[in-house]
C-alpha atoms as a PDB file:
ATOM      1  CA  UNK A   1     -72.003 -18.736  43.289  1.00  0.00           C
ATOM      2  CA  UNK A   2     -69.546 -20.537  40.616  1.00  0.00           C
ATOM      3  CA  UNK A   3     -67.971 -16.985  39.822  1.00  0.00           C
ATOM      4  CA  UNK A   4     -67.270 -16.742  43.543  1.00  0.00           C
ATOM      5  CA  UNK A   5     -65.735 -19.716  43.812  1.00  0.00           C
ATOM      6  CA  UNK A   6     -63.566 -19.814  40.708  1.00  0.00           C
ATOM      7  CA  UNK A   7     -62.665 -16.355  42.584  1.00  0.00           C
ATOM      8  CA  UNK A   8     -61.164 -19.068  45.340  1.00  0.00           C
ATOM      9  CA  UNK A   9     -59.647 -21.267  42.930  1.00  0.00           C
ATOM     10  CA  UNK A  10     -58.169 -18.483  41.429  1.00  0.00           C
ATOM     11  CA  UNK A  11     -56.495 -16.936  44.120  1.00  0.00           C
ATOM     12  CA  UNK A  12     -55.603 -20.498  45.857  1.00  0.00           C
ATOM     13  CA  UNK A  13     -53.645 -21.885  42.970  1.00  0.00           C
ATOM     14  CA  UNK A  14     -51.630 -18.293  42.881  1.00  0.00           C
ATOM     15  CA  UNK A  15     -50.614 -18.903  46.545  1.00  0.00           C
ATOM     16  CA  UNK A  16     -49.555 -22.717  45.824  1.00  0.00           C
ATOM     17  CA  UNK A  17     -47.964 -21.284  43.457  1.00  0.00           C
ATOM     18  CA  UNK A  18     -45.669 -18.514  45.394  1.00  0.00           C
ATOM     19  CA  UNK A  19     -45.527 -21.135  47.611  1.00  0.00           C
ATOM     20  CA  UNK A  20     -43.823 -23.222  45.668  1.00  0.00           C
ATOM     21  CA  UNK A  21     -41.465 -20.656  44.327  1.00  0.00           C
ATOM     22  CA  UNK A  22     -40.681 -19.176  47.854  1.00  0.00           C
ATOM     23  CA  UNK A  23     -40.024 -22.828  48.791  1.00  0.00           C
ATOM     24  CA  UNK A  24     -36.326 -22.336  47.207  1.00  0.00           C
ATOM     25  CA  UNK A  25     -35.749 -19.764  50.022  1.00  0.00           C
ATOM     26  CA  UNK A  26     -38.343 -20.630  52.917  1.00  0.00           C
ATOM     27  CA  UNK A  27     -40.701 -23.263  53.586  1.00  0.00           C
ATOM     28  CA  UNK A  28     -43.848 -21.126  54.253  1.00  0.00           C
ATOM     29  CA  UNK A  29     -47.072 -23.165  55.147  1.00  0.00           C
ATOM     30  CA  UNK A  30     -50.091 -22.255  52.974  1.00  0.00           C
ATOM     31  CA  UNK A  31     -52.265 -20.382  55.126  1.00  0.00           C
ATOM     32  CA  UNK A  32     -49.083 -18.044  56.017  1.00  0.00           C
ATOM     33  CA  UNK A  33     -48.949 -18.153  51.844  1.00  0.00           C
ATOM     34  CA  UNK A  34     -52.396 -17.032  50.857  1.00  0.00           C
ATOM     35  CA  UNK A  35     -51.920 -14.206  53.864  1.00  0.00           C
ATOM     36  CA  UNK A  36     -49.274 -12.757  51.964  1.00  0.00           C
ATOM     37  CA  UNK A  37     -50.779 -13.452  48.796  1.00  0.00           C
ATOM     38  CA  UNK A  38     -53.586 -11.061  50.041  1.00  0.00           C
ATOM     39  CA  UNK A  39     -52.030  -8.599  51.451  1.00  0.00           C
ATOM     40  CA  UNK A  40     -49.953  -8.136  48.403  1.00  0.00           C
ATOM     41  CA  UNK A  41     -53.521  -7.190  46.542  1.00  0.00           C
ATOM     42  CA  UNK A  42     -54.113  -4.745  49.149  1.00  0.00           C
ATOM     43  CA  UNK A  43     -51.024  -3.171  48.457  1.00  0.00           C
ATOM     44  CA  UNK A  44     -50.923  -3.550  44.573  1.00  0.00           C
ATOM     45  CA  UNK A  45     -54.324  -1.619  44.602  1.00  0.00           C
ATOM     46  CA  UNK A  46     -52.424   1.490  45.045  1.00  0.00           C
ATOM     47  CA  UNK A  47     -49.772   0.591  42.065  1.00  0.00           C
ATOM     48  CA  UNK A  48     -49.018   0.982  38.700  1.00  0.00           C
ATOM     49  CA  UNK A  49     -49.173  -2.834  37.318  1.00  0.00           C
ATOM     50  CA  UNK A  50     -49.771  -4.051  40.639  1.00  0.00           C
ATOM     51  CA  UNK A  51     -46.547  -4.122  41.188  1.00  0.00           C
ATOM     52  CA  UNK A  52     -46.811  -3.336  45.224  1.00  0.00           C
ATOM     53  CA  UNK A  53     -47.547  -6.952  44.753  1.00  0.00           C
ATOM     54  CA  UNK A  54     -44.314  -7.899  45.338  1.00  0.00           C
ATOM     55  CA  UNK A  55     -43.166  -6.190  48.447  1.00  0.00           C
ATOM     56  CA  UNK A  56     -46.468  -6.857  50.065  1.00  0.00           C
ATOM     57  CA  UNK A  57     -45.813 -10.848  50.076  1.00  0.00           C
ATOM     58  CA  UNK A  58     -42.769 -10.834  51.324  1.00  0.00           C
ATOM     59  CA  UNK A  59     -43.474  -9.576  54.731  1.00  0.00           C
ATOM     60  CA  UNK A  60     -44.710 -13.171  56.106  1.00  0.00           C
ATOM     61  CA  UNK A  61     -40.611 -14.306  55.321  1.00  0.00           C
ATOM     62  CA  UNK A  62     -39.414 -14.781  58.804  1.00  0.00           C
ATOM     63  CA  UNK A  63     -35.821 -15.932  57.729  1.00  0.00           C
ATOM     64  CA  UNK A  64     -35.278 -15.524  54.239  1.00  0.00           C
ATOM     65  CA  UNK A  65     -33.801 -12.259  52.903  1.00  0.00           C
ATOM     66  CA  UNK A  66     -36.968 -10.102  51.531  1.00  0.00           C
ATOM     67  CA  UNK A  67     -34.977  -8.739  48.437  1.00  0.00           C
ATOM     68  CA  UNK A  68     -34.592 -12.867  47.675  1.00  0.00           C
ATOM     69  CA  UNK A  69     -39.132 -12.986  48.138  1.00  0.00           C
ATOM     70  CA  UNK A  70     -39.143 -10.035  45.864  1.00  0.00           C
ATOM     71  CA  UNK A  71     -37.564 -11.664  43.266  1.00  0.00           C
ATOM     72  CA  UNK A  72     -39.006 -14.828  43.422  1.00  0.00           C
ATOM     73  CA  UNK A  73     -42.248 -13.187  43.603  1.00  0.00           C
ATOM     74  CA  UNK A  74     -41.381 -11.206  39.899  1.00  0.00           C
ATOM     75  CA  UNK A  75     -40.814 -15.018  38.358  1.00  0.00           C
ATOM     76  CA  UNK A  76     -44.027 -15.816  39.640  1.00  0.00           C
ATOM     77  CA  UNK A  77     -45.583 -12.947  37.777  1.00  0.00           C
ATOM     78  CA  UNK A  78     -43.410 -13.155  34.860  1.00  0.00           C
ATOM     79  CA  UNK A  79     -44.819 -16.590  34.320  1.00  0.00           C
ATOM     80  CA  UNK A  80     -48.605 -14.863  34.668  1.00  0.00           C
ATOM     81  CA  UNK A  81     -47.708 -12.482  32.058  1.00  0.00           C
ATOM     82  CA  UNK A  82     -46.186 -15.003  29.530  1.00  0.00           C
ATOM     83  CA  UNK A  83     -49.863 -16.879  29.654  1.00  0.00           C
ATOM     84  CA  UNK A  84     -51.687 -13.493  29.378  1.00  0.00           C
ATOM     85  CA  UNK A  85     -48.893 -12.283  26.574  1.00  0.00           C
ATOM     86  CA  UNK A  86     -49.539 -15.988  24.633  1.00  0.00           C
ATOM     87  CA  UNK A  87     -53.267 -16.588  24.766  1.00  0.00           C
ATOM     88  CA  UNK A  88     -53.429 -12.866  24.127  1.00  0.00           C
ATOM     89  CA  UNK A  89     -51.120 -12.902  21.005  1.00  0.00           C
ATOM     90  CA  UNK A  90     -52.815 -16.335  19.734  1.00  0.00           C
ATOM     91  CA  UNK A  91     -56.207 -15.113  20.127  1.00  0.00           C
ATOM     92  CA  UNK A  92     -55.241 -11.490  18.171  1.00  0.00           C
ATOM     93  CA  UNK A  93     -54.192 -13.482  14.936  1.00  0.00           C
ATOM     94  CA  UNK A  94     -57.945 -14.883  14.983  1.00  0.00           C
ATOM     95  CA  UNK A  95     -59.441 -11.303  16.190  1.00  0.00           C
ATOM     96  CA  UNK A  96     -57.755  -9.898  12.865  1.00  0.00           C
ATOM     97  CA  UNK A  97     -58.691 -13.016  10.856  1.00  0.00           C
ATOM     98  CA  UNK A  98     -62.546 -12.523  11.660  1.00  0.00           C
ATOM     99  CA  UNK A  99     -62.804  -9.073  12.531  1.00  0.00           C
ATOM    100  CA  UNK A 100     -60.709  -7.332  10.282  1.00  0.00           C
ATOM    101  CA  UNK A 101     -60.683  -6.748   6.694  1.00  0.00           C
ATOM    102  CA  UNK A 102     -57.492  -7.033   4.390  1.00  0.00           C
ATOM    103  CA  UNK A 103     -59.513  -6.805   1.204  1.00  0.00           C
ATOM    104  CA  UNK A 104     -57.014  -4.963  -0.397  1.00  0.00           C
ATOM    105  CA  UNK A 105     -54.084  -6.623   0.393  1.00  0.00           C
ATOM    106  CA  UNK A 106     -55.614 -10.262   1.780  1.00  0.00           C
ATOM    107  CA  UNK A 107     -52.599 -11.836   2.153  1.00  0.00           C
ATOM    108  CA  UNK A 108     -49.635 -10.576   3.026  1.00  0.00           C
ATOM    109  CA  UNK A 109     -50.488  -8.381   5.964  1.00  0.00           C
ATOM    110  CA  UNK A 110     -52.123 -11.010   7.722  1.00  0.00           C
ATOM    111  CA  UNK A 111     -49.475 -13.597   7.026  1.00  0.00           C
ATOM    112  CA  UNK A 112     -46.543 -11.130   8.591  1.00  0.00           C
ATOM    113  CA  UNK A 113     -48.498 -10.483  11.544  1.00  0.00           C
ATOM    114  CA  UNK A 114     -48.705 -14.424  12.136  1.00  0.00           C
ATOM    115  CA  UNK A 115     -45.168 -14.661  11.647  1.00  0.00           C
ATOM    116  CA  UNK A 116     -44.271 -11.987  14.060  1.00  0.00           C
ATOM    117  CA  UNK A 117     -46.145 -13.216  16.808  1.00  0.00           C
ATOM    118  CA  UNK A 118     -44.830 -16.727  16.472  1.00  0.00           C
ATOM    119  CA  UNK A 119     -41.484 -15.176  16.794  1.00  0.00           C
ATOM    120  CA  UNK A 120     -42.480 -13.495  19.646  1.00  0.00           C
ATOM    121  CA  UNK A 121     -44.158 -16.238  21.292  1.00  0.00           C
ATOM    122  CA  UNK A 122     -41.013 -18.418  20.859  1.00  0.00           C
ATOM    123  CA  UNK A 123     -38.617 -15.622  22.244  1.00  0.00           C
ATOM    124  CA  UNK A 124     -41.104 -14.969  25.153  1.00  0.00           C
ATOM    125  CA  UNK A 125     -40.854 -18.967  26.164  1.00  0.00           C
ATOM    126  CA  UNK A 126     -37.041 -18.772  25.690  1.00  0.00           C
ATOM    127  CA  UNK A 127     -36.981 -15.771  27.815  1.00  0.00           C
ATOM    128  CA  UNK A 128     -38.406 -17.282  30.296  1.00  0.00           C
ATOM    129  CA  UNK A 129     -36.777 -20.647  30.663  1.00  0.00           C
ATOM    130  CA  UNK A 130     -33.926 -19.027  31.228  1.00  0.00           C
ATOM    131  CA  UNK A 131     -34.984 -16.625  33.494  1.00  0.00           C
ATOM    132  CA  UNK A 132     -31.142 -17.222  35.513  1.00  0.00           C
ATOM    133  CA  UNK A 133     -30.187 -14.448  32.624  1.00  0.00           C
ATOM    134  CA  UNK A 134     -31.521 -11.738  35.197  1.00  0.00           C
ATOM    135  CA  UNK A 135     -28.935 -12.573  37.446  1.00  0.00           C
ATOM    136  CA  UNK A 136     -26.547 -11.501  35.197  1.00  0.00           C
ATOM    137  CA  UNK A 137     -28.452  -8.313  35.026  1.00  0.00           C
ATOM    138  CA  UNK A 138     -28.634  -7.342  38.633  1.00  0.00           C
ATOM    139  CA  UNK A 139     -24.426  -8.173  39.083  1.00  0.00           C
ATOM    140  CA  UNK A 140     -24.493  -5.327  36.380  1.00  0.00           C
ATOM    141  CA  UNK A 141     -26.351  -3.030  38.543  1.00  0.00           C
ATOM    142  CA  UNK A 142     -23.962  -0.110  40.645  1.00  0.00           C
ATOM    143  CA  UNK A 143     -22.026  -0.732  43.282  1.00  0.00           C
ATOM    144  CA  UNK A 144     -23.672   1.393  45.231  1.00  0.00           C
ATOM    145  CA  UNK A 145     -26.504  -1.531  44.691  1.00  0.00           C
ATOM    146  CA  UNK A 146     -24.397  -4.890  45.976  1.00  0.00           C
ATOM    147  CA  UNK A 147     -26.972  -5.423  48.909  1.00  0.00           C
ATOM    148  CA  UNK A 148     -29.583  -6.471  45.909  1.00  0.00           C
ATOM    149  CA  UNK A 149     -26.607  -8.193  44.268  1.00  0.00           C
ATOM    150  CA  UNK A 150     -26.334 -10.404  46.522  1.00  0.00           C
ATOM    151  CA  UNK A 151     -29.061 -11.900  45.952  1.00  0.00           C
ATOM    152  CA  UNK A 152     -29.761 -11.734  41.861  1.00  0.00           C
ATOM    153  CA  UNK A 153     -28.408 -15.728  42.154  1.00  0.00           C
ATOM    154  CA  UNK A 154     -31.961 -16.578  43.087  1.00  0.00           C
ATOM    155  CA  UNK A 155     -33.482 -16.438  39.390  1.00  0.00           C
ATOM    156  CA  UNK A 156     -30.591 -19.124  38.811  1.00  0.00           C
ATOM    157  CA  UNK A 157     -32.222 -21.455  41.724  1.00  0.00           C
ATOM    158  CA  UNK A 158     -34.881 -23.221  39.447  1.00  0.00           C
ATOM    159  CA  UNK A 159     -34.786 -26.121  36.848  1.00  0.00           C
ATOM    160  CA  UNK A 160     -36.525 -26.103  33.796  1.00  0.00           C
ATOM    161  CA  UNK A 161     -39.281 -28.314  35.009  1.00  0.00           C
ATOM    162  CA  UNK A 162     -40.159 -25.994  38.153  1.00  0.00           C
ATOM    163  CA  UNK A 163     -40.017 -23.296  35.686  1.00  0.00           C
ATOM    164  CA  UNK A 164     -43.113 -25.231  33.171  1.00  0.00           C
ATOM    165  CA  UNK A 165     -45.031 -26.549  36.806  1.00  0.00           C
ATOM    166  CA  UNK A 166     -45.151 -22.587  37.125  1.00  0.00           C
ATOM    167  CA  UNK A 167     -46.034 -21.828  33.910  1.00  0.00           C
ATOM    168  CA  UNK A 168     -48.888 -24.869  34.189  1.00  0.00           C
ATOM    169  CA  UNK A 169     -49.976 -23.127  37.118  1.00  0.00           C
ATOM    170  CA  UNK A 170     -50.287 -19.991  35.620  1.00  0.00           C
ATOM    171  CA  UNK A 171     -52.048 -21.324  32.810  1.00  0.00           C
ATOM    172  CA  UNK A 172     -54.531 -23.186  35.031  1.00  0.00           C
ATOM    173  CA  UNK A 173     -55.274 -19.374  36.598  1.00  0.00           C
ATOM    174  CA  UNK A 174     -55.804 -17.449  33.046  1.00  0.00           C
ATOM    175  CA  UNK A 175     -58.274 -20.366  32.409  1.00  0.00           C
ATOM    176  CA  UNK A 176     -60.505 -19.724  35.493  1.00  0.00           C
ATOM    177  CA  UNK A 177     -60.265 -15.831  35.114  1.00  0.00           C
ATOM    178  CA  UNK A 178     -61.123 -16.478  31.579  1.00  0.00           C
ATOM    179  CA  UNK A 179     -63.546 -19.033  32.424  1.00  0.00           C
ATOM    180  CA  UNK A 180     -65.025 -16.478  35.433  1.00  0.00           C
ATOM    181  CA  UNK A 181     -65.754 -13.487  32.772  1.00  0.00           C
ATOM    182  CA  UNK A 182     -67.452 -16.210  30.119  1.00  0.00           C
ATOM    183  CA  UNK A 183     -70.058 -16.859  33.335  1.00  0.00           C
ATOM    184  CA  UNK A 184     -70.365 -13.499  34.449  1.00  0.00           C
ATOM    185  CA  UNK A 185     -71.441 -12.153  31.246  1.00  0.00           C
ATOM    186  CA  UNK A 186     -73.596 -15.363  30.430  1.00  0.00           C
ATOM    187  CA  UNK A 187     -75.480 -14.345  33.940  1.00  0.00           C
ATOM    188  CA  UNK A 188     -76.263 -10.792  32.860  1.00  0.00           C
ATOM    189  CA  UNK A 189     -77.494 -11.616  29.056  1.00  0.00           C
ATOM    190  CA  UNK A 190     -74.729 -10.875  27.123  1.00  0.00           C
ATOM    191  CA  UNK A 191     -74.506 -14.729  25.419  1.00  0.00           C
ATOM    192  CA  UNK A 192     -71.168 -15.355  23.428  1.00  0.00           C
ATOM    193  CA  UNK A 193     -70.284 -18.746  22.250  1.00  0.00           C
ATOM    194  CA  UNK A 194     -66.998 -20.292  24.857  1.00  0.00           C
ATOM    195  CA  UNK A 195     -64.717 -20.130  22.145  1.00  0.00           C
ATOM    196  CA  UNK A 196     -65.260 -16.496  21.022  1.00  0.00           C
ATOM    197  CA  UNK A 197     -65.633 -15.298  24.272  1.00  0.00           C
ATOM    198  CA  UNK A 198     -61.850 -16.379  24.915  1.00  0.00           C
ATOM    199  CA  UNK A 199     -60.754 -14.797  22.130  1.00  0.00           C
ATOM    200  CA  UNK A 200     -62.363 -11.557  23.107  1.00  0.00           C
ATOM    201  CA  UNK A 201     -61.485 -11.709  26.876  1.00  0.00           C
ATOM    202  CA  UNK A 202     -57.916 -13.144  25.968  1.00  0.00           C
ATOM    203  CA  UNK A 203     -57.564  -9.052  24.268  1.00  0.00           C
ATOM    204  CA  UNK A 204     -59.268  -7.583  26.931  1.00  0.00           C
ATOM    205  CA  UNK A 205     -56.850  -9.133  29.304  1.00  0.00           C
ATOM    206  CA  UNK A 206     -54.034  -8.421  26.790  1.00  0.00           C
ATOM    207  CA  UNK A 207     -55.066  -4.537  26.438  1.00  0.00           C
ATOM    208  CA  UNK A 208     -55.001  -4.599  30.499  1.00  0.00           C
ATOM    209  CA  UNK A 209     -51.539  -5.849  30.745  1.00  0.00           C
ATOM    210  CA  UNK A 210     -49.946  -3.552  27.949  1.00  0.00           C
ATOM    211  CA  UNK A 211     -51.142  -0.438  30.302  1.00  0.00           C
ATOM    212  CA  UNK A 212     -49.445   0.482  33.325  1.00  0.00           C
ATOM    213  CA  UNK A 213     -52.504   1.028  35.560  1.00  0.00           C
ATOM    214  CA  UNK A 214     -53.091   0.982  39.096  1.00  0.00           C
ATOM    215  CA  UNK A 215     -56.789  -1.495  39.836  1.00  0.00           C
ATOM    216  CA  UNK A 216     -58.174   1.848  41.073  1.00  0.00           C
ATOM    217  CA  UNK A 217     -58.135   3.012  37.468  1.00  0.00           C
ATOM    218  CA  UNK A 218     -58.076  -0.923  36.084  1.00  0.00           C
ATOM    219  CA  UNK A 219     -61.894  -0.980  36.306  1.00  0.00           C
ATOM    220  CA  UNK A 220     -62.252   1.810  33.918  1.00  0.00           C
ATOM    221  CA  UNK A 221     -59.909  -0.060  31.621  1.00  0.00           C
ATOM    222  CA  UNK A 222     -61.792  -3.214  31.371  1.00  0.00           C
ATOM    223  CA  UNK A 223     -65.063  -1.630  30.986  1.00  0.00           C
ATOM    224  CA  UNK A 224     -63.575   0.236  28.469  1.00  0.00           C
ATOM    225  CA  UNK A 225     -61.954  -2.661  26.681  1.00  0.00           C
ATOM    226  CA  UNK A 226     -64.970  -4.848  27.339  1.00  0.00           C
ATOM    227  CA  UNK A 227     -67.159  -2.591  25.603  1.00  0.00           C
ATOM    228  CA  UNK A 228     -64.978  -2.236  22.778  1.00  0.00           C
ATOM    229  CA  UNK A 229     -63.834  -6.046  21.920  1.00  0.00           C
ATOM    230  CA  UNK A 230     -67.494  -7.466  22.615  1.00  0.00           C
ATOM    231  CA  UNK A 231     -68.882  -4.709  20.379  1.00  0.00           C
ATOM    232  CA  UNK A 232     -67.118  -5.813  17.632  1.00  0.00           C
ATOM    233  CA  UNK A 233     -68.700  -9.217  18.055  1.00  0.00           C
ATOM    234  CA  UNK A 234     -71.994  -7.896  18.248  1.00  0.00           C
ATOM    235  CA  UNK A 235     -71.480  -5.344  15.301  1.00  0.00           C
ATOM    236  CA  UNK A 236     -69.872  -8.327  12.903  1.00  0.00           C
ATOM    237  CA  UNK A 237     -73.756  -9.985  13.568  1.00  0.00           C
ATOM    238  CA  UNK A 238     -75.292  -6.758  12.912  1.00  0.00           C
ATOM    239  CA  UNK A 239     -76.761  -5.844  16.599  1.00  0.00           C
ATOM    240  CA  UNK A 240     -76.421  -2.055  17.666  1.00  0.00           C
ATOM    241  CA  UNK A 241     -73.072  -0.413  18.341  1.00  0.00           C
ATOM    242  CA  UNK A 242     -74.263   0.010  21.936  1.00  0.00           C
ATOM    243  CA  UNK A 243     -76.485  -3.295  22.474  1.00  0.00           C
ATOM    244  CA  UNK A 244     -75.368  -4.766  26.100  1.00  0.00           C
ATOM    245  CA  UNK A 245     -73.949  -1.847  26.933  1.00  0.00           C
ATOM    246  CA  UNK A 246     -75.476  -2.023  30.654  1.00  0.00           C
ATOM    247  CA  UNK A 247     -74.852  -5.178  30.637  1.00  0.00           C
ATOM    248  CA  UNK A 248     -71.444  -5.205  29.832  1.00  0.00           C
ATOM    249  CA  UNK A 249     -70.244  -2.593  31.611  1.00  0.00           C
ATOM    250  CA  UNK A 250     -72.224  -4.219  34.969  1.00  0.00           C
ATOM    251  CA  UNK A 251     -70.605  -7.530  34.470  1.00  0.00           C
ATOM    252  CA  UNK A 252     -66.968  -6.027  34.175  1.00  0.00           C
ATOM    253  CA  UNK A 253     -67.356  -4.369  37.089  1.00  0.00           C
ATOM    254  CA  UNK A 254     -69.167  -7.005  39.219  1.00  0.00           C
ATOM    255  CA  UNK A 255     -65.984  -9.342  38.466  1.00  0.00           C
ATOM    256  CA  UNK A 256     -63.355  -6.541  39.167  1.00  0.00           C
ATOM    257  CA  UNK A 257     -65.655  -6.466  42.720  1.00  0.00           C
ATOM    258  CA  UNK A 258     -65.126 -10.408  42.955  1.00  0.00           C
ATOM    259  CA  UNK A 259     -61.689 -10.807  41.594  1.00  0.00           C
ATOM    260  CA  UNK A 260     -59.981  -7.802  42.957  1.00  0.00           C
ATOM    261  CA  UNK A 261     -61.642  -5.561  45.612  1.00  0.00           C
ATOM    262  CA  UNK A 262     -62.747  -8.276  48.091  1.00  0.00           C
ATOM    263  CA  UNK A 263     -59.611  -9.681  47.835  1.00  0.00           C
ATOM    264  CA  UNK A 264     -58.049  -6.710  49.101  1.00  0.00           C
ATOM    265  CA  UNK A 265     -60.323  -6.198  51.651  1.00  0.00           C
ATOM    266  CA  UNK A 266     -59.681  -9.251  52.640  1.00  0.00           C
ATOM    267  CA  UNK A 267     -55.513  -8.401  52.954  1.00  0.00           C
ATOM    268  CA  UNK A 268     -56.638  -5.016  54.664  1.00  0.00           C
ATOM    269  CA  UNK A 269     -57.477  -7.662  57.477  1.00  0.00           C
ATOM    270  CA  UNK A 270     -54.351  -9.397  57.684  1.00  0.00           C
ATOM    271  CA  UNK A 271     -51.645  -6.937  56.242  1.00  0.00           C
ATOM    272  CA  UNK A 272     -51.889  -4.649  59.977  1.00  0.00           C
ATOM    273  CA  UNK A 273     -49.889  -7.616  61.329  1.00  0.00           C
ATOM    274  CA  UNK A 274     -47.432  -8.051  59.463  1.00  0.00           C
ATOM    275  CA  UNK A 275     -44.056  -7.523  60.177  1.00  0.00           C
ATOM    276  CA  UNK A 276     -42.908  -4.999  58.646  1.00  0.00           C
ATOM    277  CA  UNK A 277     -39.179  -4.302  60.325  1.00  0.00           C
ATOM    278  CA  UNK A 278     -36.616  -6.553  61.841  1.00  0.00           C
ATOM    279  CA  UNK A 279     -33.049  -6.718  61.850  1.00  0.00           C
ATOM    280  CA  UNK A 280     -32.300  -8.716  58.719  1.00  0.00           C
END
């Protein structure tokens, strides 16, 4: 019962939060938000990344210019990716640290990685608090492109506090997902201490977002990844390649079911009336 509603808590801070983006462009009340918020599952089921994500929000805009709800929508889930991209990266320098062995070169391997990641990490957050720098992008885009042009401005429309409110809000959403898995498996046996279940959920999330999948194919990908990362804990304790196995697999999918496919059956509901065509 938690798991589902974590599932809510999840999904209702992501529409606050496009709701607070679109707010730049449109005022859009939240129950119109969390409509398009669903229906944008529905239709990122049947793309690579999820990336039908953005065009199925932006069909609730009654005034504002879609192209403008598209973008703001990809800041939104640039912001989702920077927590997943972080907590992943952080939680891979202490995967290697326990789990793998340097003993023939200790040090230096394992120092370089560190230092690589914390120079990613810091161009990541630089790249994203200025996020206006895609505007310069798009005005480089063809000619033949100047309806989108027109409206590349709006990555220039927020401040650097809206920008780390969205990030916040991001963050609070990778915690319940997080959180959400750490429960799930608890329920079905498979017993990991908090902190080194976020480290091994943190790369299973991490291995997700590196793949461009559609979430038809994502399930196989987290059971896949699940399996992996989770056997490593169990093999570093000594426990059988394979122990959990069932379990493992059963929880990843039971989550994906939670997380993912009611959601978008859920959207199926709402996305038939939508608007899909009008004059502007």
């Amino acid at each position: 019962m938690l798991v589902i509603l974590l599932m809510a808590v999840n999904w209702g801070i992501e529409t606050y939060k496009w709701k607070y983006l679109i707010g730049k462009i449109e005022n859009v009340p939240f129950a119109k938000a969390l409509v398009a918020v669903l229906s944008g599952i529905t239709v990122s089921v049947f793309t690579p990344n999820r990336v039908g994500e953005y065009a199925g929000r932006v069909f609730v805009l009654e005034k504002a210019s879609r192209w403008e709800g598209v973008f703001v929508t990809i800041v939104g889930s640039l912001s989702q990716l920077l927590v997943t991209l972080l907590a992943g990266s952080v939680s891979f320098i202490f995967f290697v640290d326990r789990y793998i062995d340097f003993s023939d070169n200790p040090g230096y391997y394992f120092y370089a990685l560190v230092f690589i990641i914390i120079i990613l990490i810091v161009l990541l957050i630089f790249m994203f608090f200025n996020v206006s720098f895609l505007t310069g992008i798009i005005n480089r885009l063809p000619w033949k492109l100047k309806k989108i042009k027109q409206y590349g401005n709006v990555f220039s429309l927020y401040s650097g506090k809206e920008l780390l409110i969205v990030l916040l809000l991001s963050t609070a959403r990778y915690l319940v997902f997080v959180t959400q898995f750490y429960l799930v498996l608890t329920a079905f046996g498979v017993c990991i201490p908090y902190c080194q279940a976020f480290i091994l959920v943190s790369m299973i999330y991490l291995v997700m977002a590196a793949i461009p999948i559609n979430a038809l194919v994502e399930l196989g990908i987290r059971v896949s990844a699940s399996l992996y990362f989770i056997g490593i804990y169990y093999t570093s304790l000594h426990y059988p390649a394979d122990v959990y196995k069932l379990e493992i697999t059963t929880a990843s999918s039971v989550l994906w079911l939670i997380n993912l496919a009611f959601p978008a059956l859920l959207g199926a509901v709402f996305i038939f009336r939508l608007k899909f065509f009008r004059k502007n």
